[in-house]
Protein backbone atom coordinates (compact mmCIF):
# COMPACT_ATOMS: atom_id res chain seq x y z
CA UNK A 1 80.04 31.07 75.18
CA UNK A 2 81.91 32.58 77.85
CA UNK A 3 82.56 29.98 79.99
CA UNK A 4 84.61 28.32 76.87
CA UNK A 5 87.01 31.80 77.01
CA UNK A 6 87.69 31.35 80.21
CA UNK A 7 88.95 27.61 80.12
CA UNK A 8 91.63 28.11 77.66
CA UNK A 9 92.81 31.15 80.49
CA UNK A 10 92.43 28.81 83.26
CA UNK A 11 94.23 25.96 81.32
CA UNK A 12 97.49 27.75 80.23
CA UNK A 13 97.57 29.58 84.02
CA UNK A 14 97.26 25.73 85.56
CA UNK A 15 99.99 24.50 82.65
CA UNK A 16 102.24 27.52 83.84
CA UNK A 17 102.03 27.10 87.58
CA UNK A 18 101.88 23.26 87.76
CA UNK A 19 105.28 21.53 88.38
CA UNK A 20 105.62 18.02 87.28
CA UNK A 21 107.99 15.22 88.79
CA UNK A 22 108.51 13.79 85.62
CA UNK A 23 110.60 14.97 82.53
CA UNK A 24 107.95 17.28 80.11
CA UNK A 25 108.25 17.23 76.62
CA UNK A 26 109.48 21.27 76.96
CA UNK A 27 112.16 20.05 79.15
CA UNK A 28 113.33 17.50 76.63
CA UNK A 29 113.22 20.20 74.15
CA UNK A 30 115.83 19.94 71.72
CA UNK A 31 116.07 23.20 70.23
CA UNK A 32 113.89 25.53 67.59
CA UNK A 33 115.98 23.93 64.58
CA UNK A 34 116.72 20.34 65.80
CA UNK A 35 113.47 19.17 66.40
CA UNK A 36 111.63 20.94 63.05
CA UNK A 37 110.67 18.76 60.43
CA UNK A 38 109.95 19.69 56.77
CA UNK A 39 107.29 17.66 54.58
CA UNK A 40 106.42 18.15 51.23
CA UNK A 41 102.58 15.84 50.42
CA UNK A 42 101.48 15.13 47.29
CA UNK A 43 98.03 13.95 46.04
CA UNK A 44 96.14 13.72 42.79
CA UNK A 45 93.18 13.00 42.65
CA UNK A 46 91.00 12.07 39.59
CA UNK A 47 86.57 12.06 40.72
CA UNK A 48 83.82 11.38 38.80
CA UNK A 49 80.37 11.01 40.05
CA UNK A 50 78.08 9.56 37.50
CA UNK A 51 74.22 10.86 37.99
CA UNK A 52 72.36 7.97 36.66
CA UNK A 53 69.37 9.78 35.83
CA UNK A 54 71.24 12.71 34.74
CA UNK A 55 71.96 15.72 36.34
CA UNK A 56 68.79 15.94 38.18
CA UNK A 57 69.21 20.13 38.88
CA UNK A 58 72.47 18.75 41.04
CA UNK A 59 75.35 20.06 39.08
CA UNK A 60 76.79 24.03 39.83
CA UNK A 61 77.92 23.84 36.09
CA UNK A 62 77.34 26.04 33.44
CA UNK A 63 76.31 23.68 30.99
CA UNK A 64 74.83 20.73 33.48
CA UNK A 65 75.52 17.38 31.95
CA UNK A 66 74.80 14.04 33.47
CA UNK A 67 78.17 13.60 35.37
CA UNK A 68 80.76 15.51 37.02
CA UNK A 69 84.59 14.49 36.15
CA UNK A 70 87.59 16.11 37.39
CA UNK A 71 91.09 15.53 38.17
CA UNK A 72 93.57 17.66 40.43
CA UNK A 73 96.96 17.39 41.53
CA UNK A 74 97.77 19.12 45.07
CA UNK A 75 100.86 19.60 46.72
CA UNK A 76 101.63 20.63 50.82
CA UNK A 77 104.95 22.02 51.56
CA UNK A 78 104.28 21.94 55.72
CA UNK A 79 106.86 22.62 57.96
CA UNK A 80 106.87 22.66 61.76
CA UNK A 81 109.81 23.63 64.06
CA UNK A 82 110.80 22.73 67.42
CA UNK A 83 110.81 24.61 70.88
CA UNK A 84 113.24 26.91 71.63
CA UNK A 85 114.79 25.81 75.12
CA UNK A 86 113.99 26.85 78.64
CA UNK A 87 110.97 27.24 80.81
CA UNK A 88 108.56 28.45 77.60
CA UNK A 89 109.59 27.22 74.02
CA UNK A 90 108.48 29.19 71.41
CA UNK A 91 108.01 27.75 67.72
CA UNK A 92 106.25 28.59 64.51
CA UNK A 93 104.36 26.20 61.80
CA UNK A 94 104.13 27.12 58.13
CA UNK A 95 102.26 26.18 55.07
CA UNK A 96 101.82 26.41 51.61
CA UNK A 97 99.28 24.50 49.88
CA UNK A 98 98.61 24.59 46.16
CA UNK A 99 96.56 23.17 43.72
CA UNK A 100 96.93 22.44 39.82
CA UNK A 101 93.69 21.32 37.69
CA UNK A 102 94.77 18.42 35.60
CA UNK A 103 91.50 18.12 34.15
CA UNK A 104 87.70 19.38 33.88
CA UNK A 105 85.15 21.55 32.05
CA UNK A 106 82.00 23.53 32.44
CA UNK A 107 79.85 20.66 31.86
CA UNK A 108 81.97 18.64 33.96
CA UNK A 109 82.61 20.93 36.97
CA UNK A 110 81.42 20.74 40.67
CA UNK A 111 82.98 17.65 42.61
CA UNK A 112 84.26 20.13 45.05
CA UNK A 113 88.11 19.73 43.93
CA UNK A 114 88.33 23.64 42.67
CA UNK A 115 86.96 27.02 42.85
CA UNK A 116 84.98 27.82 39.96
CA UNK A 117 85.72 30.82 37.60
CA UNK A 118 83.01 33.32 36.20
CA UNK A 119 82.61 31.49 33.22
CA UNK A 120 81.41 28.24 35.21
CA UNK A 121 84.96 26.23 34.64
CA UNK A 122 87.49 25.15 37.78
CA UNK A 123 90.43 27.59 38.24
CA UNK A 124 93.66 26.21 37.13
CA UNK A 125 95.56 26.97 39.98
CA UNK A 126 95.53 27.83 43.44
CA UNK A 127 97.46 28.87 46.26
CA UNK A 128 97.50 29.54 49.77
CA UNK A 129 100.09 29.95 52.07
CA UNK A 130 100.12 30.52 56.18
CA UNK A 131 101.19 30.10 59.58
CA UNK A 132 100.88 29.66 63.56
CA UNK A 133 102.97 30.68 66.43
CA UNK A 134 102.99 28.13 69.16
CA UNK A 135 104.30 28.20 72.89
CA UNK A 136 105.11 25.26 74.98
CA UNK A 137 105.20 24.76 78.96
CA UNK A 138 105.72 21.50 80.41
CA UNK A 139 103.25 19.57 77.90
CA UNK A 140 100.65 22.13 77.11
CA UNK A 141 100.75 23.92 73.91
CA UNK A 142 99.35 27.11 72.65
CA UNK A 143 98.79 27.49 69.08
CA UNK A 144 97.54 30.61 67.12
CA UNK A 145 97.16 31.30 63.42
CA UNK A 146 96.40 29.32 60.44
CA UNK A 147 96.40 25.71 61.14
CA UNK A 148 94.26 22.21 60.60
CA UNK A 149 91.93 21.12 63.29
CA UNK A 150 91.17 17.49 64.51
CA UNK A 151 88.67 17.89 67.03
CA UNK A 152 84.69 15.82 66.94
CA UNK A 153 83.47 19.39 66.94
CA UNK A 154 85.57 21.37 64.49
CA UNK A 155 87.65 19.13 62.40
CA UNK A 156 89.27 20.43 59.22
CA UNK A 157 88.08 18.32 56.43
CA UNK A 158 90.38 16.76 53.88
CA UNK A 159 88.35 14.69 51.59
CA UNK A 160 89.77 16.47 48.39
CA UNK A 161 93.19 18.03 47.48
CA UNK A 162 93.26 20.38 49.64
CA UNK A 163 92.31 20.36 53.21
CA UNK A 164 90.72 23.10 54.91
CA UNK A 165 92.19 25.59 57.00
CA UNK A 166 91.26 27.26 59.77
CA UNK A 167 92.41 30.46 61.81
CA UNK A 168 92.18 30.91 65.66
CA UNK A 169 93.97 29.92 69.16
CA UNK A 170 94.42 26.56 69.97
CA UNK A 171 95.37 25.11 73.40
CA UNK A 172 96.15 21.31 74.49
CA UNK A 173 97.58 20.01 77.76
CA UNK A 174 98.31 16.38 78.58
CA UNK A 175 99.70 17.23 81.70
CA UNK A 176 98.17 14.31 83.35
CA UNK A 177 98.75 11.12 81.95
CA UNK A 178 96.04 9.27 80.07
CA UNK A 179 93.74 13.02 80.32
CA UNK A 180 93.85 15.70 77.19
CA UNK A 181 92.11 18.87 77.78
CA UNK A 182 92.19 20.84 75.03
CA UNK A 183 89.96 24.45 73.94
CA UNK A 184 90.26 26.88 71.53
CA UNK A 185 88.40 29.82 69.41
CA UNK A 186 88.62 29.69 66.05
CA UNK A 187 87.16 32.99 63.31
CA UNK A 188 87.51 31.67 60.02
CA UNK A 189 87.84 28.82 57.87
CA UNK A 190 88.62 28.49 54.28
CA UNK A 191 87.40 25.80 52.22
CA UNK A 192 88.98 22.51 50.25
CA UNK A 193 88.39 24.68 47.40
CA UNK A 194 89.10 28.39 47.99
CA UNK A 195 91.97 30.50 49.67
CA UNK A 196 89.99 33.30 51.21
CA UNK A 197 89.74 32.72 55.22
CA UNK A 198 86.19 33.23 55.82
CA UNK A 199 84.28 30.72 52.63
CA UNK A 200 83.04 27.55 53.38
CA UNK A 201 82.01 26.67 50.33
CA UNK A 202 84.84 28.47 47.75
CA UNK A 203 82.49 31.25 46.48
CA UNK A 204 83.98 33.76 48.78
CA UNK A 205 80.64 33.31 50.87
CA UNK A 206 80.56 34.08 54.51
CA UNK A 207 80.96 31.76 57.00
CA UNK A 208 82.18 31.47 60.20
CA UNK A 209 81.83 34.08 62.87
CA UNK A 210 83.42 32.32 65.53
CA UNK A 211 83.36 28.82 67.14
CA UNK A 212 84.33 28.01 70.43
CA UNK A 213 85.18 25.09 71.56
CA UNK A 214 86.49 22.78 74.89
CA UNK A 215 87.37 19.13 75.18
CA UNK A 216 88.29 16.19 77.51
CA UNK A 217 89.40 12.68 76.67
CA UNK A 218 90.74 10.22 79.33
CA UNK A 219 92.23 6.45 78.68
CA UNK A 220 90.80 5.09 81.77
CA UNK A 221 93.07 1.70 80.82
CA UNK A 222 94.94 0.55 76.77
CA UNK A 223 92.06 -0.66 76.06
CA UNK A 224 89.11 1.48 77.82
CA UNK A 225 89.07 5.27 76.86
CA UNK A 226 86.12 8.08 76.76
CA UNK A 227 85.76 11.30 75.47
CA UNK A 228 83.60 14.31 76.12
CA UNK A 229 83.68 18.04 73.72
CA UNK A 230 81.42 20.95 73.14
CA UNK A 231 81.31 23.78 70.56
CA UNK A 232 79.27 27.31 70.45
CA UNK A 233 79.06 27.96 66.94
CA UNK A 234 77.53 31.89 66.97
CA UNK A 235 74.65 32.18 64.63
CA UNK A 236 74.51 27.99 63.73
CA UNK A 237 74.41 25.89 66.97
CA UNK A 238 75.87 24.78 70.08
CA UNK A 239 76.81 21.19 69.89
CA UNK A 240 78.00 18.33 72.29
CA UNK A 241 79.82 15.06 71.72
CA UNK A 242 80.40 11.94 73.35
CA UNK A 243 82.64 8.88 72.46
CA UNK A 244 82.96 5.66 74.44
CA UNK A 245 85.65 3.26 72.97
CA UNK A 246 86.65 -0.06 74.67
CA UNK A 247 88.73 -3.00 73.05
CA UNK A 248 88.16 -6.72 74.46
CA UNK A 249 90.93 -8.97 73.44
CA UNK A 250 89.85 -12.52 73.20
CA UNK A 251 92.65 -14.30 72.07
CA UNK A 252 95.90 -14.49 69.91
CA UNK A 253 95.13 -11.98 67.40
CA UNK A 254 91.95 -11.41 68.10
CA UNK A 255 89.70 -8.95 69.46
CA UNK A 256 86.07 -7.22 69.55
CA UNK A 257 86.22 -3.40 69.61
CA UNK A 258 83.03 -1.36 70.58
CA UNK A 259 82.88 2.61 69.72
CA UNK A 260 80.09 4.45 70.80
CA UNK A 261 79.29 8.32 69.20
CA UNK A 262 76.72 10.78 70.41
CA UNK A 263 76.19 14.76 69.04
CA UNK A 264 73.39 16.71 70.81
CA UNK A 265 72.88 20.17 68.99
CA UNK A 266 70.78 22.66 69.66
CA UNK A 267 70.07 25.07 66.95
CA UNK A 268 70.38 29.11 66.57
CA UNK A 269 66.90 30.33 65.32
CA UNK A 270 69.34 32.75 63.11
CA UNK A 271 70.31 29.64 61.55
CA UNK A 272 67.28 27.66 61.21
CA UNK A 273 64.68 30.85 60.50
CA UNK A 274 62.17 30.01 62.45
CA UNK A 275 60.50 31.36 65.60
CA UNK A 276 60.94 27.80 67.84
CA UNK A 277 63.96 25.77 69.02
CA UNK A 278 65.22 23.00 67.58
CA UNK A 279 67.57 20.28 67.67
CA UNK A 280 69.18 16.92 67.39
CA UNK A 281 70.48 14.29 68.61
CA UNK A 282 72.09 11.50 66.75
CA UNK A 283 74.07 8.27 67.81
CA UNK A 284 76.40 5.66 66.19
CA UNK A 285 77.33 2.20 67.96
CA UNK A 286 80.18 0.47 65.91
CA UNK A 287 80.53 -3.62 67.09
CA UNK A 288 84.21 -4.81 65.06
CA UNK A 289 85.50 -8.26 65.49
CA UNK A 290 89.24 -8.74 64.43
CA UNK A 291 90.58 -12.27 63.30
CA UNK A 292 93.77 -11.84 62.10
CA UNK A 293 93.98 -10.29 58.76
CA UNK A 294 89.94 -9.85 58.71
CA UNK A 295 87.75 -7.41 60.54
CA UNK A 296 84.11 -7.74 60.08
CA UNK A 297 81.92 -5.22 61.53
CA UNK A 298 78.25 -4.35 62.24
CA UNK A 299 76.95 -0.69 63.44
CA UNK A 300 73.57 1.09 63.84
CA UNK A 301 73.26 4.83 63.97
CA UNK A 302 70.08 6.73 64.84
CA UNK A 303 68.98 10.50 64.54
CA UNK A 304 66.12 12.29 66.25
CA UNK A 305 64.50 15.83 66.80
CA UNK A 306 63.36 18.41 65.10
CA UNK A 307 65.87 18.09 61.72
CA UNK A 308 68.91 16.15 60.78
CA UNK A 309 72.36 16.13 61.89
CA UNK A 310 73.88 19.78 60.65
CA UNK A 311 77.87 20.47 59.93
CA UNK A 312 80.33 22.45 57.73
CA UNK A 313 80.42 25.62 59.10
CA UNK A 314 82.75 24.26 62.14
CA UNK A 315 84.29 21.75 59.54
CA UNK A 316 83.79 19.15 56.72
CA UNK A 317 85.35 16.21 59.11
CA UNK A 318 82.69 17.32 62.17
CA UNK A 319 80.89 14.26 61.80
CA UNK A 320 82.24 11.47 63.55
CA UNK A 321 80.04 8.46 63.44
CA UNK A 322 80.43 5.30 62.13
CA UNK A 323 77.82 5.59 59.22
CA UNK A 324 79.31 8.75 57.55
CA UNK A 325 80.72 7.17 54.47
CA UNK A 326 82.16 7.46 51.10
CA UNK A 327 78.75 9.96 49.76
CA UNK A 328 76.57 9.91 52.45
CA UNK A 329 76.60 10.76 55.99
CA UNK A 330 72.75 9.10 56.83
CA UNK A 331 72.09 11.88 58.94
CA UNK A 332 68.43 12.96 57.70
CA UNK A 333 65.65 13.73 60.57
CA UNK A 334 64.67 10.26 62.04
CA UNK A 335 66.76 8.33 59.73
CA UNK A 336 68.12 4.92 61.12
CA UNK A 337 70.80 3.02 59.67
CA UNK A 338 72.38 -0.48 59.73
CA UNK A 339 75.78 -1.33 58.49
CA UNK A 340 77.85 -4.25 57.71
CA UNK A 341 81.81 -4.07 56.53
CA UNK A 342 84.34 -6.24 56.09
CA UNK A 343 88.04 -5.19 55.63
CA UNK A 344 91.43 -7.30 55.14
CA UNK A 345 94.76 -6.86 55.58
CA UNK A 346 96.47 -8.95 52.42
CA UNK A 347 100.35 -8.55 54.76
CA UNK A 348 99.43 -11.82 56.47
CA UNK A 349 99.14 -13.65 52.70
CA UNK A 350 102.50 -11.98 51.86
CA UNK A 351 101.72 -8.91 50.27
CA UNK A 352 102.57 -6.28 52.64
CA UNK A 353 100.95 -3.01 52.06
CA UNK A 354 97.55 -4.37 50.13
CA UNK A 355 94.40 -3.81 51.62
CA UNK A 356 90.52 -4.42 50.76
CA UNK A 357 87.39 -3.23 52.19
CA UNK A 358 83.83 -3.36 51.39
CA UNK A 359 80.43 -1.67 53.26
CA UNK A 360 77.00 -1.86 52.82
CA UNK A 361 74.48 0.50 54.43
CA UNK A 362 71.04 0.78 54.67
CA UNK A 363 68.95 3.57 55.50
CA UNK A 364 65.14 4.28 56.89
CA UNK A 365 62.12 6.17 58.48
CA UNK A 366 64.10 9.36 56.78
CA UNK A 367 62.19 12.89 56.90
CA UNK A 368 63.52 14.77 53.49
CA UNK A 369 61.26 17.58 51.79
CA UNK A 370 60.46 14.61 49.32
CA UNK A 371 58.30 13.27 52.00
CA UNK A 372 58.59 11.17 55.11
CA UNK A 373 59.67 7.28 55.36
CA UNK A 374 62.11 7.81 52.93
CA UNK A 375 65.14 5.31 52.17
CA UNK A 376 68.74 5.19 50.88
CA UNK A 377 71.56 2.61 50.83
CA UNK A 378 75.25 2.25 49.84
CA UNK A 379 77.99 -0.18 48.70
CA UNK A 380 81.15 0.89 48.70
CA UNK A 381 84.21 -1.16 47.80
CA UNK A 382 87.81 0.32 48.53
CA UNK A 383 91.30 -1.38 47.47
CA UNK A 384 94.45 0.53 48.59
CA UNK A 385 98.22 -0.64 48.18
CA UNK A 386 101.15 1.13 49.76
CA UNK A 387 105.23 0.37 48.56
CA UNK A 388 106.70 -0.64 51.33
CA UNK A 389 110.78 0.40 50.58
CA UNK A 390 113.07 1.44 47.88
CA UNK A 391 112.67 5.09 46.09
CA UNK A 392 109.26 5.24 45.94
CA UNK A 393 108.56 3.86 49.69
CA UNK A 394 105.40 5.09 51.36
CA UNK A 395 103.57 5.94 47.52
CA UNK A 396 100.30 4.76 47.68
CA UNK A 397 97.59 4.08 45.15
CA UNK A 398 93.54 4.22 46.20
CA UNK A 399 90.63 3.26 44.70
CA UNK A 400 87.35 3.84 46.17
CA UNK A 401 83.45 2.98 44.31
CA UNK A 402 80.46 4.01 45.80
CA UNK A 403 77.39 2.87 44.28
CA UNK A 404 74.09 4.72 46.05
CA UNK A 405 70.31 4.68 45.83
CA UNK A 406 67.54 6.09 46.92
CA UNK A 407 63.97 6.43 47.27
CA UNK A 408 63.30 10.35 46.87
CA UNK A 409 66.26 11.56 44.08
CA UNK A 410 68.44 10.68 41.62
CA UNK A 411 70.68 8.07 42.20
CA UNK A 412 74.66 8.06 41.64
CA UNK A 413 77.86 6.26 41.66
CA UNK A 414 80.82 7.73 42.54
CA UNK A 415 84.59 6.67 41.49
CA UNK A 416 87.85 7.88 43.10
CA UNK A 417 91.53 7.22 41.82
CA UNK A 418 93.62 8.79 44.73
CA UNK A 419 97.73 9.04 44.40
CA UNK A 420 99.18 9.79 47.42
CA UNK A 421 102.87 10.14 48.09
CA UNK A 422 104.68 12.11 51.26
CA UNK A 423 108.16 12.80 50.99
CA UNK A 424 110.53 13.76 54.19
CA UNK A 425 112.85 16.21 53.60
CA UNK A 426 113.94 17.08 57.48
């Protein structure tokens, strides 16, 4: 998409020629070695995902059996520097992310926490290391290299022990207050389990071409903001995306918060085989009332056209909506889904750092090569507790159930014990 090429040139050309009243964060620049930071993130993560009617043809193992259990430990050494001084500051991010298996076996492989070996078992280790060189004018930055996206069209996912990574130019400007423009091109992406920069799925399998993407989000007030971004994946799909958030405080500590998400893609015939167009559109309307410690919240999300909602390629995080949960995403062709969650905050009863939350969803009217009017649902039930100070401050313990059914396959449940603790050494 050509037009998306030009925008990051028009962008850093505006950034470089604009001059701002106001102090910039370039301008505040401390120096390449006083502002860099140095983090070292540590998570194990122990999965199993029990297939109550056995493995049902779903398991990439060797010797199938009737659940998948694995454990991993991964560990991020990420550093990022600071701007050198003057009218461009130049920087550089790094990264090294490894992974040790802890636990797992041919029968028990293929929760998507390693690569797998040619004997069907997870590799023991792995390790990856890379980098970006960024420039900074005023308070626009351009990024290029290896580094983890966050964007409703191409966002990194990070659901295992290793996040992915991706590799390509990267521009934001918040030159104007309240208004992020950001765009980018991006030509590979390794997945959470392999090291090689074009697999999406850690078999060394190609992936990613290119993507191409452009963004806008404005905060119209604190408590009114919208959003607008669009990709051109080549070969998969151009997509579109469009958020809607506003807060409505009602009282002392309370509030009702409505988020609204919208993707329109429209599908490559390369991708899809077939001789016509096709596309999507899908929706998510999130309605959360906060009370204190308790939130208690209601959404609906809705898909239509010619298949279901399609990502990966441009990221295992591309699908923000409100309904993408724990296992599934409900995101089938005509599927519509209702859910209702509840979450607490136990720091108002005195335990600082203790949370709970619990979701149900149900799902309908779904179009799956089992047949049409199909139906899932899912309970999930999450408890997480963070230490708040001494030695071990900020280590946090997670455990997350997902129990889900449905009308066409076989069901499962899926447990996860996640240890999580970051550690600040600059």
């Amino acid at each position: 998409m050509q037009v998306m090429k030009w925008s990051v040139i028009a962008l850093a050309v505006a950034a470089g020629t604009s001059q701002m009243a106001v102090a910039s964060s370039q301008s505040e620049s401390n120096g390449f070695i006083e502002d860099s930071s140095f983090n070292i993130f540590n998570r194990v993560l122990y999965m199993n995902r029990d297939f109550r009617n056995g493995p049902n043809g779903a398991s990439t193992s060797a010797n199938p059996a009737g659940y998948r259990e694995e454990t991993g430990l991964g560990i991020r050494l990420l550093y990022e520097s600071g701007f050198t001084q003057g009218t461009v500051g130049v920087g550089v991010d790094a990264h090294s992310l490894s992974s040790i298996k802890l636990d797992s076996g041919r029968g028990r492989y293929g929760n998507g926490l390693f690569s797998q070996t040619d004997d069907g078992r997870g590799d023991d280790t792995q390790t990856e290391v890379g980098g970006a060189i960024k420039f900074r004018i005023s308070d626009t930055v351009l990024k290029y290299g290896s580094q983890f996206t966050a964007s409703p069209v191409f966002s990194t996912g990070d659901s295992r022990i290793l996040p992915e990574v991706t590799t390509g130019t990267y521009l934001v400007s918040n030159e104007i207050e309240g208004l992020e423009l950001s765009a980018g091109r991006f030509t590979a992406m390794s997945s959470q389990t392999g090291t090689s920069r074009d697999d999406i799925n850690g078999k060394g399998e190609a992936g990613l071409k290119y993507a191409n993407i452009v963004g806008a989000s404005y905060s119209f007030t604190d408590d009114l903001s919208a959003a607008f971004h669009a990709s051109d994946v080549e070969d998969y799909w151009k997509k579109y995306y469009g958020n809607v958030n506003y807060n409505l405080p009602l009282a002392e500590e309370q509030a009702l918060n409505f988020d609204f998400n919208i993707y329109k893609t429209d599908y490559d015939k390369t991708y899809t085989n077939t001789t016509s167009d096709q596309d999507n559109t899908i929706w998510s309307l999130a309605a959360a009332y906060s009370m204190g410690a308790h939130t208690f919240t209601l959404a609906h999300q809705r898909s239509t056209g010619d298949r279901g909602y399609d990502y990966g390629v441009d990221g295992g995080g591309t699908v923000w909506l409100a309904n993408s949960v724990q296992f599934s995403d409900f995101n089938a062709k005509d599927e519509k889904s209702w859910q209702a969650r509840y979450d607490i905050n136990m720091a108002s009863f005195g335990v600082p750092g203790l949370s709970f939350m619990t979701r149900y969803i149900r799902g309908t009217d779904m179009d799956v090569a089992a047949g049409n009017n199909e139906k899932e649902r899912e309970l999930d039930i999450e408890a997480k507790y963070v230490i708040q100070e001494g030695a071990a401050k900020d280590l946090s313990f997670r455990v997350r159930q997902a129990f889900y059914r449905n009308s066409f396959e076989g069901d499962l449940n899926d447990f996860r014990l996640i240890v999580e603790y970051p550690l600040s050494v600059l």
